[in-house]
N, C-alpha and C. Protein backbone atom coordinates (compact mmCIF):
# COMPACT_ATOMS: atom_id res chain seq x y z
N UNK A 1 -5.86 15.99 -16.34
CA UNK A 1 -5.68 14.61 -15.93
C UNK A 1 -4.94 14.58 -14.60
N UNK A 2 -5.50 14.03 -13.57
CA UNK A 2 -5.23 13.90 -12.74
C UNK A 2 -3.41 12.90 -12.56
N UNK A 3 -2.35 13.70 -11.63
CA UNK A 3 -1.01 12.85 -11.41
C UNK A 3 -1.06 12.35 -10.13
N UNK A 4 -1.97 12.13 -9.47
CA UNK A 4 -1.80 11.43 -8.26
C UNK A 4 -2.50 9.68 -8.21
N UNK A 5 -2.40 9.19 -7.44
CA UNK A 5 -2.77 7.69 -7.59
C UNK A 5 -2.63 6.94 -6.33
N UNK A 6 -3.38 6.23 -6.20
CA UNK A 6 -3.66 5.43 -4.86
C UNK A 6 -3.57 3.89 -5.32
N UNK A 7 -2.63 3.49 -4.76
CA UNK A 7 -2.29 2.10 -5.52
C UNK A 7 -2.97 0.91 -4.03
N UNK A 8 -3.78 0.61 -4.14
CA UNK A 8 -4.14 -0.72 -3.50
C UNK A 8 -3.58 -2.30 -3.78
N UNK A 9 -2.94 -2.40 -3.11
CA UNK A 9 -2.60 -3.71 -3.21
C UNK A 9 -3.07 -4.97 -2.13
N UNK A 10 -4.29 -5.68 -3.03
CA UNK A 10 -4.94 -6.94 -2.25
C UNK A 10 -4.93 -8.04 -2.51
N UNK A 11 -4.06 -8.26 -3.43
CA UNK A 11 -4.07 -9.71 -3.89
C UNK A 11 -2.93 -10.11 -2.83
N UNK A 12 -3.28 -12.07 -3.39
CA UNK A 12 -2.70 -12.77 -2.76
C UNK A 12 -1.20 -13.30 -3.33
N UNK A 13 -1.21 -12.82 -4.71
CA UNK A 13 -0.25 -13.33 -5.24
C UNK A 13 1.25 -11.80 -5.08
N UNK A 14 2.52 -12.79 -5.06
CA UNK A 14 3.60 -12.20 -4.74
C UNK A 14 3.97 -11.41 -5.88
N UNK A 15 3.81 -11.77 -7.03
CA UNK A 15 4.34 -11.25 -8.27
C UNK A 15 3.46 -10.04 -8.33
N UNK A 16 2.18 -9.96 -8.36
CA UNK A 16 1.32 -9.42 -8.63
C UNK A 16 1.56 -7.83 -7.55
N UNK A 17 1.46 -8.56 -6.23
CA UNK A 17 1.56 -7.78 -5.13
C UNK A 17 3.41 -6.54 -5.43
N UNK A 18 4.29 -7.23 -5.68
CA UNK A 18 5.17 -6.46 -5.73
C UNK A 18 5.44 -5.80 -6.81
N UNK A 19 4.75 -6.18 -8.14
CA UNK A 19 4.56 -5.28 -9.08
C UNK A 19 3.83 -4.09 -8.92
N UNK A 20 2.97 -4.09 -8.30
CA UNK A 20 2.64 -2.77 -7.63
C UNK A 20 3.13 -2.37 -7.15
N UNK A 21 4.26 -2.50 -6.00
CA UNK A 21 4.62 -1.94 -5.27
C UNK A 21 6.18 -1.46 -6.02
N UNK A 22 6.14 -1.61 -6.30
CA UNK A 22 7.58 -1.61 -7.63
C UNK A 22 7.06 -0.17 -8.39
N UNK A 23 5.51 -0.25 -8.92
CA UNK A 23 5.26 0.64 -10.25
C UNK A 23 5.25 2.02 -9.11
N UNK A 24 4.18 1.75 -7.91
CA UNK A 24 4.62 3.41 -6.91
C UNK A 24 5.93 3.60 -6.58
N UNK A 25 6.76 2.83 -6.43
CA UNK A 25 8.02 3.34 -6.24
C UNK A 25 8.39 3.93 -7.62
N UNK A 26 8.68 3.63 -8.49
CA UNK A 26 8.91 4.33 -10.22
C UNK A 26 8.28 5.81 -9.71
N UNK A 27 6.91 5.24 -9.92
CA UNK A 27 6.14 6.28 -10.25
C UNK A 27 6.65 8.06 -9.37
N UNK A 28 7.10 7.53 -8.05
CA UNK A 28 7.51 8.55 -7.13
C UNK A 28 8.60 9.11 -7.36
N UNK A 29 10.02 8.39 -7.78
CA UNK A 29 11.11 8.32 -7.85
C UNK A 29 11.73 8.95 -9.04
N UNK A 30 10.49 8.52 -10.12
CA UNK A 30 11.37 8.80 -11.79
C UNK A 30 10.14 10.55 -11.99
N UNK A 31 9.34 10.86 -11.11
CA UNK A 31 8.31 12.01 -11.41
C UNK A 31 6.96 11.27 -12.34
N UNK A 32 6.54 10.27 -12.72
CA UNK A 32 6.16 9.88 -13.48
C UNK A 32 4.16 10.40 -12.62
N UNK A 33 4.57 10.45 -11.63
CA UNK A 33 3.20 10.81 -10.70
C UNK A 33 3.41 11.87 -9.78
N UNK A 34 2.88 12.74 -9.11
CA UNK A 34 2.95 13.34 -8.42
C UNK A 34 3.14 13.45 -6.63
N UNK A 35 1.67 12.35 -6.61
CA UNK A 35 1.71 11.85 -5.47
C UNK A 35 0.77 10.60 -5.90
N UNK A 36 1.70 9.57 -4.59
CA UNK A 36 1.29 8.11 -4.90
C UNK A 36 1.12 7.29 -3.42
N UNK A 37 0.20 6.79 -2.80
CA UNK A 37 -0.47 6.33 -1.95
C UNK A 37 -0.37 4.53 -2.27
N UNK A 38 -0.06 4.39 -0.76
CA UNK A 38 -0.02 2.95 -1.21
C UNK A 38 -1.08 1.99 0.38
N UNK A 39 -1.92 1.60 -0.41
CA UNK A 39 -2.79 1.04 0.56
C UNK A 39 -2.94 -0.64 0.48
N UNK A 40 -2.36 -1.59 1.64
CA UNK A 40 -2.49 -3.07 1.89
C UNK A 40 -4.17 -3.25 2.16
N UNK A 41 -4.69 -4.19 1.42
CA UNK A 41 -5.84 -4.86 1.53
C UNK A 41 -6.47 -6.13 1.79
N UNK A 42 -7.05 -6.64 2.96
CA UNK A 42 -6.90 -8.13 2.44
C UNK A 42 -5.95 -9.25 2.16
N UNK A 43 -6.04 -10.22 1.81
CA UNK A 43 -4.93 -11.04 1.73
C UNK A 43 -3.55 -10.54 0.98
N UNK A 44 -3.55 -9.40 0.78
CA UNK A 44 -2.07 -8.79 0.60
C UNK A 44 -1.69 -8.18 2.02
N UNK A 45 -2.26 -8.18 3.04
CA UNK A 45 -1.58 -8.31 4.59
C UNK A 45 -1.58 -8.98 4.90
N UNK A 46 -1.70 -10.41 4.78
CA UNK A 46 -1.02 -11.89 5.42
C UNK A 46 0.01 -11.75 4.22
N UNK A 47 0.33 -11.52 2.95
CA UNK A 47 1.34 -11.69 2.01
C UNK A 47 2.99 -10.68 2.59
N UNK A 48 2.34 -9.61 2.97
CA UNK A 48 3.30 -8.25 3.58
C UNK A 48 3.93 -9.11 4.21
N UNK A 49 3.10 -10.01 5.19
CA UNK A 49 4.06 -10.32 6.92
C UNK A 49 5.28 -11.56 6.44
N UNK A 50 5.29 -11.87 5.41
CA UNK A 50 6.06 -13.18 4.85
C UNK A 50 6.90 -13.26 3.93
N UNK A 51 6.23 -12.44 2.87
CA UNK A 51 6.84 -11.86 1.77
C UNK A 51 8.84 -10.90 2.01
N UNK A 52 9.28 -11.37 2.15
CA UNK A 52 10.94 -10.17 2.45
C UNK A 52 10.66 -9.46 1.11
N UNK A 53 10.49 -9.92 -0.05
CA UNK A 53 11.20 -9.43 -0.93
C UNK A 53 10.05 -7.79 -1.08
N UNK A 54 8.79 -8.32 -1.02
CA UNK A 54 7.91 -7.07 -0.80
C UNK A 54 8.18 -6.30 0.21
N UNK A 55 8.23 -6.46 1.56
CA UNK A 55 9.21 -5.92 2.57
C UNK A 55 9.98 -4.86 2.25
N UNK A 56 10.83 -5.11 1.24
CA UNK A 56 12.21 -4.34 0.55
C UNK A 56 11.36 -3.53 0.22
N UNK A 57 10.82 -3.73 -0.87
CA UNK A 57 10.42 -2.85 -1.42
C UNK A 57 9.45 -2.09 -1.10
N UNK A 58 9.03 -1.98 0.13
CA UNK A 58 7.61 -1.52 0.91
C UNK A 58 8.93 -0.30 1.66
N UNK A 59 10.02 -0.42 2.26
CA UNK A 59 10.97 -0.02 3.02
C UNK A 59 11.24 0.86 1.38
N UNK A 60 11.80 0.37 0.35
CA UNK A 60 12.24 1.46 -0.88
C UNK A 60 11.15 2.42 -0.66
N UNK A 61 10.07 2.15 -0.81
CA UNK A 61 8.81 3.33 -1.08
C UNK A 61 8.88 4.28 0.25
N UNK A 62 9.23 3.80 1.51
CA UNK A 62 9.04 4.47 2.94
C UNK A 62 10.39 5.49 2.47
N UNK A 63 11.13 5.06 1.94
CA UNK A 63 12.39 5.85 1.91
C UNK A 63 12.02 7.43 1.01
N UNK A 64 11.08 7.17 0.01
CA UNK A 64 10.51 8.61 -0.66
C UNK A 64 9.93 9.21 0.26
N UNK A 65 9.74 8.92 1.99
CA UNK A 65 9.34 9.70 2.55
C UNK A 65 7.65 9.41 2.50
N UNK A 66 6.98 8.27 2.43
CA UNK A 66 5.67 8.33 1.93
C UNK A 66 5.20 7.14 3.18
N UNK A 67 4.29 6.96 3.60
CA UNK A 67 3.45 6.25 4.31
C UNK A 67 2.62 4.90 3.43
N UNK A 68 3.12 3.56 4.48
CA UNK A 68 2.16 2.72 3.93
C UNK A 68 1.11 2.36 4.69
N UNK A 69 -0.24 2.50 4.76
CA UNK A 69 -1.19 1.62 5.58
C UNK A 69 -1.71 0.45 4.90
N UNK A 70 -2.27 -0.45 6.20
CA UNK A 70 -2.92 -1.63 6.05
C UNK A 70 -4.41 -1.10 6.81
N UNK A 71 -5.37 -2.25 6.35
CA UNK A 71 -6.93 -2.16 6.31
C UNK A 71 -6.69 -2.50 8.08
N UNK A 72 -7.00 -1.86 9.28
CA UNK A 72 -7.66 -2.13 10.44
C UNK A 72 -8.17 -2.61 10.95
N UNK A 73 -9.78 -2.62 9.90
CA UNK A 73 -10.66 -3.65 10.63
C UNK A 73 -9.93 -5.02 9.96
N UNK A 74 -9.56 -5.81 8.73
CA UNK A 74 -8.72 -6.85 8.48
C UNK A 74 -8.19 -7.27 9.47
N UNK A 75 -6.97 -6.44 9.93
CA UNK A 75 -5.62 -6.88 10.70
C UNK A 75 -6.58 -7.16 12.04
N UNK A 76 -7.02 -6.16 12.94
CA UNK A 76 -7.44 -6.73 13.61
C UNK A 76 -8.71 -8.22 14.20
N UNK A 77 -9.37 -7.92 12.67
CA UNK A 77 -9.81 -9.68 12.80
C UNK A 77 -9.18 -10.47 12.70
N UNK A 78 -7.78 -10.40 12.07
CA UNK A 78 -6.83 -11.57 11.88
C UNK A 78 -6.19 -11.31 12.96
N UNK A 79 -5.95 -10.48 14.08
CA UNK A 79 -5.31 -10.51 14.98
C UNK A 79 -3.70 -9.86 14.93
N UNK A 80 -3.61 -9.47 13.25
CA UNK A 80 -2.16 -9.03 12.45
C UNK A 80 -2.10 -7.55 12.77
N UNK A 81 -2.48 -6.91 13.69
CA UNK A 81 -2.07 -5.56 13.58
C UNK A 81 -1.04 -5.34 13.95
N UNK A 82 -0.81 -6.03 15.50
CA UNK A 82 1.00 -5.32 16.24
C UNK A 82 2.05 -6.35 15.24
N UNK A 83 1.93 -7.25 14.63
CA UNK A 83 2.73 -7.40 13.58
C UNK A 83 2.71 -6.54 12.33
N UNK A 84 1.92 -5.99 11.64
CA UNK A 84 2.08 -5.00 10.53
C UNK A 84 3.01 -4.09 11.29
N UNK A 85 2.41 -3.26 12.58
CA UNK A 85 3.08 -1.95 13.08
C UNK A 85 4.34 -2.43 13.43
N UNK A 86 4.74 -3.33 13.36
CA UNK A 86 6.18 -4.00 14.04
C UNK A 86 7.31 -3.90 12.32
N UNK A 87 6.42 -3.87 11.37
CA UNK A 87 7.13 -4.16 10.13
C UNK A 87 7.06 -2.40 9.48
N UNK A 88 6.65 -1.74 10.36
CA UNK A 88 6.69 -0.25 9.98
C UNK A 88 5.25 0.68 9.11
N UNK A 89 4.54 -0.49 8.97
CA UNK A 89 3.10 0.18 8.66
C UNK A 89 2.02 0.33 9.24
N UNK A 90 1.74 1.27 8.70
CA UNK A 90 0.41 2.37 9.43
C UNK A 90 -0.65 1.44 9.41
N UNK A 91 -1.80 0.98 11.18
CA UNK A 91 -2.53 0.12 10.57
C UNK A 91 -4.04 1.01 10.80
N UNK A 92 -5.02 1.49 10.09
CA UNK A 92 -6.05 2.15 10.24
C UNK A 92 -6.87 2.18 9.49
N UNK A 93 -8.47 2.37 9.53
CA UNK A 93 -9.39 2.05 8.84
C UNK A 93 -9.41 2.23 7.68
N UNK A 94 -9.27 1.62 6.19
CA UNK A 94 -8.90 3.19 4.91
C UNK A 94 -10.33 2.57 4.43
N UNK A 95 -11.19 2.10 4.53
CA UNK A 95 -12.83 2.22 3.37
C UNK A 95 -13.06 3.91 3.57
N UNK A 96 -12.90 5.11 4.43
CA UNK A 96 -13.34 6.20 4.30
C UNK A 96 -11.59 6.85 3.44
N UNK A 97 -10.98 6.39 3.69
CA UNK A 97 -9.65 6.95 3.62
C UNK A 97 -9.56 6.69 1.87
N UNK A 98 -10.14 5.82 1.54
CA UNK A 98 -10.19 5.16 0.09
C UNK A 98 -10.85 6.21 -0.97
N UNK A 99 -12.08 6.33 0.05
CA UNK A 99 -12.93 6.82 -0.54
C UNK A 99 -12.49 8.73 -0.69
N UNK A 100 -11.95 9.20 0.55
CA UNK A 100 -11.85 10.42 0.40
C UNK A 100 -10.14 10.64 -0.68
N UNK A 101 -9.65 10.19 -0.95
CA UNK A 101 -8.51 9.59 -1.66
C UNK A 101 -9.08 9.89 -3.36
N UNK A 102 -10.28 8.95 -3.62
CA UNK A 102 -10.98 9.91 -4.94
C UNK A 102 -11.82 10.95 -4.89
N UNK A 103 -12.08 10.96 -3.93
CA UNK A 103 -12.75 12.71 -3.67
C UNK A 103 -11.47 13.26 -4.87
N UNK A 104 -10.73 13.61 -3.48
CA UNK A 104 -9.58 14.42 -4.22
C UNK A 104 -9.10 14.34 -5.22
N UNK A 105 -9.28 13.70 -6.13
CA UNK A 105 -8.92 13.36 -7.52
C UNK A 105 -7.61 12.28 -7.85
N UNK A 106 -7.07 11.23 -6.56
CA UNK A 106 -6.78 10.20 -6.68
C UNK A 106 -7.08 9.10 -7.89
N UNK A 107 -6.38 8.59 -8.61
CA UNK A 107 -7.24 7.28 -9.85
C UNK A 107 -6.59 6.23 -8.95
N UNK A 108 -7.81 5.42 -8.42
CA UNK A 108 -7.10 3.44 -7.69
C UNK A 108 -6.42 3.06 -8.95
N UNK A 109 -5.41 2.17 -8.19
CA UNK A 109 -5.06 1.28 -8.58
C UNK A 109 -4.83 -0.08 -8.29
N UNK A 110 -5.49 -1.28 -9.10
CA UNK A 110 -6.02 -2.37 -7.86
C UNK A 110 -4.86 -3.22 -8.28
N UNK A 111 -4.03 -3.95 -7.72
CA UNK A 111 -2.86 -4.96 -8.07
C UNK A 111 -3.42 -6.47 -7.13
């Protein structure tokens, strides 16, 4: 059974959105996973830029030393990229990044 995990977070809702981001932090912190990936999607990058309290906790997860990206082509149709990179996340294409993520034996996780 695979311990690694790629947690996507695209919703629009706050509760929803930081419960994910809450469970990869656990998951990294307490050993509960191995390695844990955290990818912004969609209207959970207009939620990132507003949200503080996700913020925090996007900054807790950076602190395990781990990388967050946001979707590229998104941000830049919304015009949100040098604001994501201003808030400390990686902004770059992930539909191949997603995909090679279960190659490797990654399980998504959609929040």
């Amino acid at each position: 059974m695979s311990k690694k995990i790629v947690v996507i977070i695209s919703t629009s809702d706050a509760g929803k959105a930081r419960t994910g981001a809450m469970y990869a932090i656990n998951a990294l912190k307490h050993g509960w996973m191995e390695e844990v990936k955290i990818i912004f999607f969609g209207p959970a990058q207009d939620l990132l830029l507003v949200d503080e309290e996700l913020q925090v906790r996007v900054k807790e997860y950076q602190e395990i030393d781990e990388a967050v990206v946001a979707c590229k082509f998104i941000a830049d149709k919304d015009k949100k990229s040098e604001k994501l990179t201003k808030i400390g996340i990686q902004v770059e294409y992930v539909g191949e990044m997603i995909s090679n993520y279960i190659h490797e034996g990654y399980v998504p996780m959609v929040w």
